[in-house]
Protein backbone atom coordinates (compact mmCIF):
# COMPACT_ATOMS: atom_id res chain seq x y z
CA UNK A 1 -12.00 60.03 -0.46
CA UNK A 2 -13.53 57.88 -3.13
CA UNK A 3 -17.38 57.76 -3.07
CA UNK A 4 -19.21 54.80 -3.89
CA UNK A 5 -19.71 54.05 -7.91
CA UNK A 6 -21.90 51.03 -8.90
CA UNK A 7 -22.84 50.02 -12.52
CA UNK A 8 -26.56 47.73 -12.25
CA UNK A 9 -25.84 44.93 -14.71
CA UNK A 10 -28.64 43.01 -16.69
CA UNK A 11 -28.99 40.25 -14.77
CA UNK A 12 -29.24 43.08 -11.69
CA UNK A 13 -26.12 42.78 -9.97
CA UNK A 14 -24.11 45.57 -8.73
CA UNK A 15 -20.50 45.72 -10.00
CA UNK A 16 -17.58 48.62 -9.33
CA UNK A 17 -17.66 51.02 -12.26
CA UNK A 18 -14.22 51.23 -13.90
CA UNK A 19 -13.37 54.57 -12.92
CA UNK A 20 -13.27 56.52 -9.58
CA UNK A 21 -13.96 59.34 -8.63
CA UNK A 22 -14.05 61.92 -4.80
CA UNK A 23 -17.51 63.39 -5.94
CA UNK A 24 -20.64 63.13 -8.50
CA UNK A 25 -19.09 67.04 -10.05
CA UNK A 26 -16.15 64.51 -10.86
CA UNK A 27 -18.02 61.43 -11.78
CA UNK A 28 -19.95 63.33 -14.31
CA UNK A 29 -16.41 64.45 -16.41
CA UNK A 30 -15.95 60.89 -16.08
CA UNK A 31 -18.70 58.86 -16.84
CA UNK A 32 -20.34 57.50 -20.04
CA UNK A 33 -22.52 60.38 -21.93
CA UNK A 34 -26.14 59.63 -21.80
CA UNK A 35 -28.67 61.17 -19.43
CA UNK A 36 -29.11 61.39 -15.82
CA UNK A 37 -30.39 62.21 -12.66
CA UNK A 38 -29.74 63.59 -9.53
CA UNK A 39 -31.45 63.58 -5.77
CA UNK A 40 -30.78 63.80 -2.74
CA UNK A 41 -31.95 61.41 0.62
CA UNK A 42 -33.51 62.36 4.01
CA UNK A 43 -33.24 60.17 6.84
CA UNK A 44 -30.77 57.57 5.87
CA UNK A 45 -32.94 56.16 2.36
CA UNK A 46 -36.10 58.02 1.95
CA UNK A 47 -36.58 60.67 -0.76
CA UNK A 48 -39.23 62.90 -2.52
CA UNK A 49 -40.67 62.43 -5.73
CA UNK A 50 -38.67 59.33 -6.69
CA UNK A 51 -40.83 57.91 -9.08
CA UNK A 52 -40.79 61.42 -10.99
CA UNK A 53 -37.01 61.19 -11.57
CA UNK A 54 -37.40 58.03 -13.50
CA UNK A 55 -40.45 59.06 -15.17
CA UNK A 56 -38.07 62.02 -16.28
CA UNK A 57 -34.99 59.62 -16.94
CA UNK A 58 -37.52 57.53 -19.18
CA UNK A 59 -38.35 61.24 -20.90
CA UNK A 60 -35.23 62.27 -21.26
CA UNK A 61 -33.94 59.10 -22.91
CA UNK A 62 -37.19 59.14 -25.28
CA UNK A 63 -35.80 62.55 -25.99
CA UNK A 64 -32.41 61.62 -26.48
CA UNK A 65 -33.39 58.74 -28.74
CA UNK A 66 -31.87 56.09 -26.21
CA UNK A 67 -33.43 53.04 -25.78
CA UNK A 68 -34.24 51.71 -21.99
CA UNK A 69 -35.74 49.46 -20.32
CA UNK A 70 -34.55 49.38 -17.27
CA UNK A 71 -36.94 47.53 -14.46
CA UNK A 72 -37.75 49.89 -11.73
CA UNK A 73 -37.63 48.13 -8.33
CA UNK A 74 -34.91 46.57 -9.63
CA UNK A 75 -33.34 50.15 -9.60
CA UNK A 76 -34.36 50.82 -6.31
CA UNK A 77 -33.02 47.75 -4.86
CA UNK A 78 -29.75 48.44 -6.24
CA UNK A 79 -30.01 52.43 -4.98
CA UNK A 80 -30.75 51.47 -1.74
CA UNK A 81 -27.84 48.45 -1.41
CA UNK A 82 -25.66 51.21 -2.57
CA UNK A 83 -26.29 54.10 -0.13
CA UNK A 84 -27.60 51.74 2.65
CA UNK A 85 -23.79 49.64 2.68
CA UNK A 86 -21.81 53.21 2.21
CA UNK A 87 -23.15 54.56 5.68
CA UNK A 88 -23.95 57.94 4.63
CA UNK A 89 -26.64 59.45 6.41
CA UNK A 90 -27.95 61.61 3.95
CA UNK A 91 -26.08 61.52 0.73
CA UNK A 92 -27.00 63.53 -2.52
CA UNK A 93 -27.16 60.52 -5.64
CA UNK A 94 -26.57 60.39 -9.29
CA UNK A 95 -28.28 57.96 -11.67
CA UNK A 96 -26.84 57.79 -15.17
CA UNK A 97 -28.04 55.75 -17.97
CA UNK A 98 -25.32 55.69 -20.92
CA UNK A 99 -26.37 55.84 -24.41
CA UNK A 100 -23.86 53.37 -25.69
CA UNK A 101 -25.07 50.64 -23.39
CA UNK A 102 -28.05 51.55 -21.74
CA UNK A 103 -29.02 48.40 -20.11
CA UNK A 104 -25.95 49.18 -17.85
CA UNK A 105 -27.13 51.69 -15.37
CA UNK A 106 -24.49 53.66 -13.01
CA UNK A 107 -25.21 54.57 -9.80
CA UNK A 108 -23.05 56.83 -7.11
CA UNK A 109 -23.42 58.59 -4.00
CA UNK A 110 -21.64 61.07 -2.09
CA UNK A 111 -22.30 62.74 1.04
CA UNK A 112 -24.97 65.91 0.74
CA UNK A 113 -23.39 69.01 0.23
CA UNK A 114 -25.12 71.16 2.93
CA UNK A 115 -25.94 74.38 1.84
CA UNK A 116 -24.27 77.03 4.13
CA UNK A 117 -27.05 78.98 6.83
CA UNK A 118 -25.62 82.26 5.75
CA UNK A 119 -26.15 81.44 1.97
CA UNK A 120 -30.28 81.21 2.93
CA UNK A 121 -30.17 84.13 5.25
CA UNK A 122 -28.15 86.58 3.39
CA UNK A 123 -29.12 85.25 -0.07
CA UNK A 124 -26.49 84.50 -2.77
CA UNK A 125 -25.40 86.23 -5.86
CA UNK A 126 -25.58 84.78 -9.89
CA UNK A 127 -24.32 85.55 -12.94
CA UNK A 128 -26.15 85.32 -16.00
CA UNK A 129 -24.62 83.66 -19.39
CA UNK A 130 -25.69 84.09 -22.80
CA UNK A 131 -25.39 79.85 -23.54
CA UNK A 132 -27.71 77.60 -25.67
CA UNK A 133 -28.65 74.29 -23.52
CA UNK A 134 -29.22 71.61 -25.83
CA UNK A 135 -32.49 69.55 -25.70
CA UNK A 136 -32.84 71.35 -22.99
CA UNK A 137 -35.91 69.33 -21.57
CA UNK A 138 -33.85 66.22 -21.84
CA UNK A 139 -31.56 65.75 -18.84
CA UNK A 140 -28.43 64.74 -20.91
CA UNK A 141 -24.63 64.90 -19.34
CA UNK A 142 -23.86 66.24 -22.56
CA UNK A 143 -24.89 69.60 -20.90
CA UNK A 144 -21.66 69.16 -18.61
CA UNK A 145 -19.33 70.15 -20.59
CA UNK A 146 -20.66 73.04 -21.81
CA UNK A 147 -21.93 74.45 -18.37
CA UNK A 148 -17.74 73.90 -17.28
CA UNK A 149 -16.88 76.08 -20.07
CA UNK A 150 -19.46 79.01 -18.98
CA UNK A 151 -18.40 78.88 -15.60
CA UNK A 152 -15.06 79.35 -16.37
CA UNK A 153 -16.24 83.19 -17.35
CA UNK A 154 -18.38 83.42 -13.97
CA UNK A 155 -16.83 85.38 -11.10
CA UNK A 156 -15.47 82.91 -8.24
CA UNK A 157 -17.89 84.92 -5.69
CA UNK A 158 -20.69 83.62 -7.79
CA UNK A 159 -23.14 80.78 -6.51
CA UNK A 160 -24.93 80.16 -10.17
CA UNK A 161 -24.97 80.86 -13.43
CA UNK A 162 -28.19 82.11 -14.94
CA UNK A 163 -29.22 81.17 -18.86
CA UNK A 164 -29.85 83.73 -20.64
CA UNK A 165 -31.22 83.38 -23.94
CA UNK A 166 -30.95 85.22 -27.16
CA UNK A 167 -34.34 86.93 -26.29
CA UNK A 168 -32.71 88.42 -22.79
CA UNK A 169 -34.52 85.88 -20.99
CA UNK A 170 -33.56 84.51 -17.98
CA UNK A 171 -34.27 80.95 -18.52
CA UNK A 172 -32.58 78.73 -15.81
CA UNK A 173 -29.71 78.40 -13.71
CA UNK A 174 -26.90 76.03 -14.37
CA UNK A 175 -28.20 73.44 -12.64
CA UNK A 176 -31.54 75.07 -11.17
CA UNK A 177 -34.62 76.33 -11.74
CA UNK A 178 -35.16 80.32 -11.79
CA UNK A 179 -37.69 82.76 -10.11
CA UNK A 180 -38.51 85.98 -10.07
CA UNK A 181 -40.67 87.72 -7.71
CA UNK A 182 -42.79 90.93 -9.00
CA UNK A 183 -45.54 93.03 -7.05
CA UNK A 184 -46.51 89.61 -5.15
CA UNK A 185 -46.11 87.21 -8.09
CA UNK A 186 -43.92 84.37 -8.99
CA UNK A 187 -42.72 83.97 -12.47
CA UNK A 188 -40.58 81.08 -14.01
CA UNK A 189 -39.59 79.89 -17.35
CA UNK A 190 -41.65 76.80 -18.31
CA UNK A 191 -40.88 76.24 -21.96
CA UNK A 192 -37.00 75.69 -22.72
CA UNK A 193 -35.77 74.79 -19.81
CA UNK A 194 -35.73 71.80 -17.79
CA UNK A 195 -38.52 70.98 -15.92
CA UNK A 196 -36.94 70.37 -12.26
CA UNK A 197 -38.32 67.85 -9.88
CA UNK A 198 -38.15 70.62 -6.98
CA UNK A 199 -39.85 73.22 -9.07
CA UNK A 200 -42.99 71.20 -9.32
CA UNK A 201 -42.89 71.25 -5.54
CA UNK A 202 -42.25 74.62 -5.46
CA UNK A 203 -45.07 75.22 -8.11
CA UNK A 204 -47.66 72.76 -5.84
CA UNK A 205 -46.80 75.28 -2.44
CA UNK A 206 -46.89 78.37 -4.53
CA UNK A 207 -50.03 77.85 -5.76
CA UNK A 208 -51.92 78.84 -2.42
CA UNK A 209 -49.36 81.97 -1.49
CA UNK A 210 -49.39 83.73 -4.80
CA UNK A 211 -49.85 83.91 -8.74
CA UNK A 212 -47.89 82.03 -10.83
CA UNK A 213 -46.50 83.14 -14.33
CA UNK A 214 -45.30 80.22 -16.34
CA UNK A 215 -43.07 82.77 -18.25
CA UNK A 216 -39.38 84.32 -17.46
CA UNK A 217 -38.51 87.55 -17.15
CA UNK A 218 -36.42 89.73 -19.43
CA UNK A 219 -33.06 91.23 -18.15
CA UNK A 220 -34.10 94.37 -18.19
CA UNK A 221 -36.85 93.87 -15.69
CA UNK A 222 -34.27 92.87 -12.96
CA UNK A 223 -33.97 96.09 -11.26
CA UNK A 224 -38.06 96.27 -10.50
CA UNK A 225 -38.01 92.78 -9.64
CA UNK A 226 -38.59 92.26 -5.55
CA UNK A 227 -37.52 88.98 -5.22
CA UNK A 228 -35.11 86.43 -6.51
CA UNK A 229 -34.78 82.73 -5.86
CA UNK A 230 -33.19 78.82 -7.33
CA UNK A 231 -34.49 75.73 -6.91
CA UNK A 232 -32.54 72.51 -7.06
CA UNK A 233 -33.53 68.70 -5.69
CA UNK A 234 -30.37 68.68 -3.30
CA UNK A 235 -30.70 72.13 -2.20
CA UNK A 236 -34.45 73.45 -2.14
CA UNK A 237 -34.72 76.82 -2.28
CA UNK A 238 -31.92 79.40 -2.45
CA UNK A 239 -32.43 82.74 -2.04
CA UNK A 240 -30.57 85.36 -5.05
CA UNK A 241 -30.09 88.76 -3.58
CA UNK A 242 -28.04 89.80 -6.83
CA UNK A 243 -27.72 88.97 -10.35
CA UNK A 244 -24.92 90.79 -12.64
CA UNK A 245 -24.08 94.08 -11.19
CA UNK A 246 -28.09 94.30 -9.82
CA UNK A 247 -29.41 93.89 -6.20
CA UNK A 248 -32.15 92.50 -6.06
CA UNK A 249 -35.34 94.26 -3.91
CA UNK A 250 -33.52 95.65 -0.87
CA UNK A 251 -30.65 93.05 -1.07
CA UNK A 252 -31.65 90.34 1.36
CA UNK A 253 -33.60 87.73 0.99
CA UNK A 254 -37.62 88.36 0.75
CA UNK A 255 -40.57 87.63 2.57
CA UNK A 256 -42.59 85.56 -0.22
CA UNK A 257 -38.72 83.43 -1.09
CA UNK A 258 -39.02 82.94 2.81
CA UNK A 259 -42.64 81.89 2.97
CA UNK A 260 -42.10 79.89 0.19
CA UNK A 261 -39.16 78.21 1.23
CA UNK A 262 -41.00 77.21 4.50
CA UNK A 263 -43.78 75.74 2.36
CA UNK A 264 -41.48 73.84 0.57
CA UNK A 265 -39.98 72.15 3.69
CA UNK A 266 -43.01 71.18 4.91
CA UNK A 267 -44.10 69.75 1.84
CA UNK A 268 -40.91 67.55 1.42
CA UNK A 269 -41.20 66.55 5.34
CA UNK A 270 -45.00 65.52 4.43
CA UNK A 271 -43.81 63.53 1.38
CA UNK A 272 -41.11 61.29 2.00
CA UNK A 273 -41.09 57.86 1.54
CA UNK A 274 -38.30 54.96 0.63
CA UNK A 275 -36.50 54.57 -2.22
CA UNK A 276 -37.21 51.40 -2.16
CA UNK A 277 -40.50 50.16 0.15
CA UNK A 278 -39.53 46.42 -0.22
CA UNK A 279 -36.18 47.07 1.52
CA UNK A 280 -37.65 49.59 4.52
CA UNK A 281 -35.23 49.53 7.57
């Protein structure tokens, strides 16, 4: 079934995009290059952090060297009309700003992918990749195509790919952020990698339940690491019980991923608000 595909037009109105597509995985082979976001909704058109993705789509185009100027509550007018009229309830969204004509924003939706119960209870596993994201602080579709090709060596069975980098770091996942756990403290890869709108939340909870280490671990460190988890805006936190051939801790997800995880629930319930406040209903 086709999900909803709007392109935001200078003069702000909302035309159908010339292409179709059943999901935002497909829209994104599809769609102009450029840069981009992607969130999800709670409760119909409320989100978290909205004003952070387009501070982070304005950063990202700076990076990128496109120039926009696109009029915020104009966006969220538009966002809202869109995901409001297609009747999904909660509905994971995709914001793309093309480089060839910027002023022309596209905007989709498609309902959330739920993460499965066993995934967070049993944990998942992840593969890392020895792949070069470019610009990787810039969030730039141009990544896309590149991430499809290094999947394509990932076993089916696993949930993520992990970056590694030509240091043996592990950077990031595909389309996540990365954590370790070690003796009781979190570590994650700040420079490099792109700075996720969930991992500042996960960052802001973190801070009163353990150290943080803005730094990523080395490969070889995986089998003394106790603890393993992603972070993504549509899914939260998602526990990694093994990466490669390596279990992680005990194999199941642990207590400080689960206290975390918690944490960052709460948070999210505590900070919703509308897309767009002018348009509550």
């Amino acid at each position: 079934m086709a999900i909803p595909i709007k392109i935001l037009q200078p003069d702000n109105a909302l035309v159908d995009a010339p292409v179709a597509a059943d999901s935002l995985n497909e829209l994104a082979r599809k769609e102009p290059e450029g840069i981009y976001t992607v969130a999800r909704t709670f409760q119909g058109t409320k989100a978290v952090l909205f004003s952070a993705h387009l501070d982070r789509l304005e950063e990202s185009a700076k990076l990128e060297g496109i120039p926009v100027t696109f009029e915020r509550n104009s966006l969220r007018i538009a966002l809202h009309q869109l995901i409001d009229q297609s009747g999904i309830k909660e509905s994971r969204f995709r914001i793309t700003i093309p480089r060839e004509q910027p002023d022309r924003i596209w905007l989709a939706a498609e309902p959330l992918p739920l993460v499965p119960a066993a995934y967070r209870e049993k944990g998942v596993h992840a593969t890392t990749s020895l792949v070069t994201r470019p610009n990787p602080k810039a969030k730039s579709n141009a990544w896309v195509s590149l991430r499809e090709d290094a999947a394509k060596v990932i076993p089916s069975a696993s949930y993520e790919g992990i970056i590694l980098n030509e240091h043996k770091q592990l950077m990031e996942g595909f389309s996540s952020n990365f954590y370790a756990v070690k003796e009781g403290e979190l570590y994650s890869a700040e420079r490099g990698v792109l700075r996720g709108i969930a991992r500042r939340i996960v960052l802001t909870v973190a801070a009163d339940i353990a150290p943080i280490h803005n730094e990523p671990i080395l490969i070889d460190a995986l089998p003394i690491i106790d603890e393993a988890f992603l972070s993504s805006s549509s899914r939260g936190i998602v526990p990694i019980v093994q990466i490669d051939d390596v279990r992680i801790g005990d194999g199941m997800p642990g207590r400080l991923t689960a206290q975390l995880s918690m944490a960052y629930d709460r948070w999210v319930q505590a900070n919703l608000e509308p897309i767009c406040p002018d348009l509550i209903t």
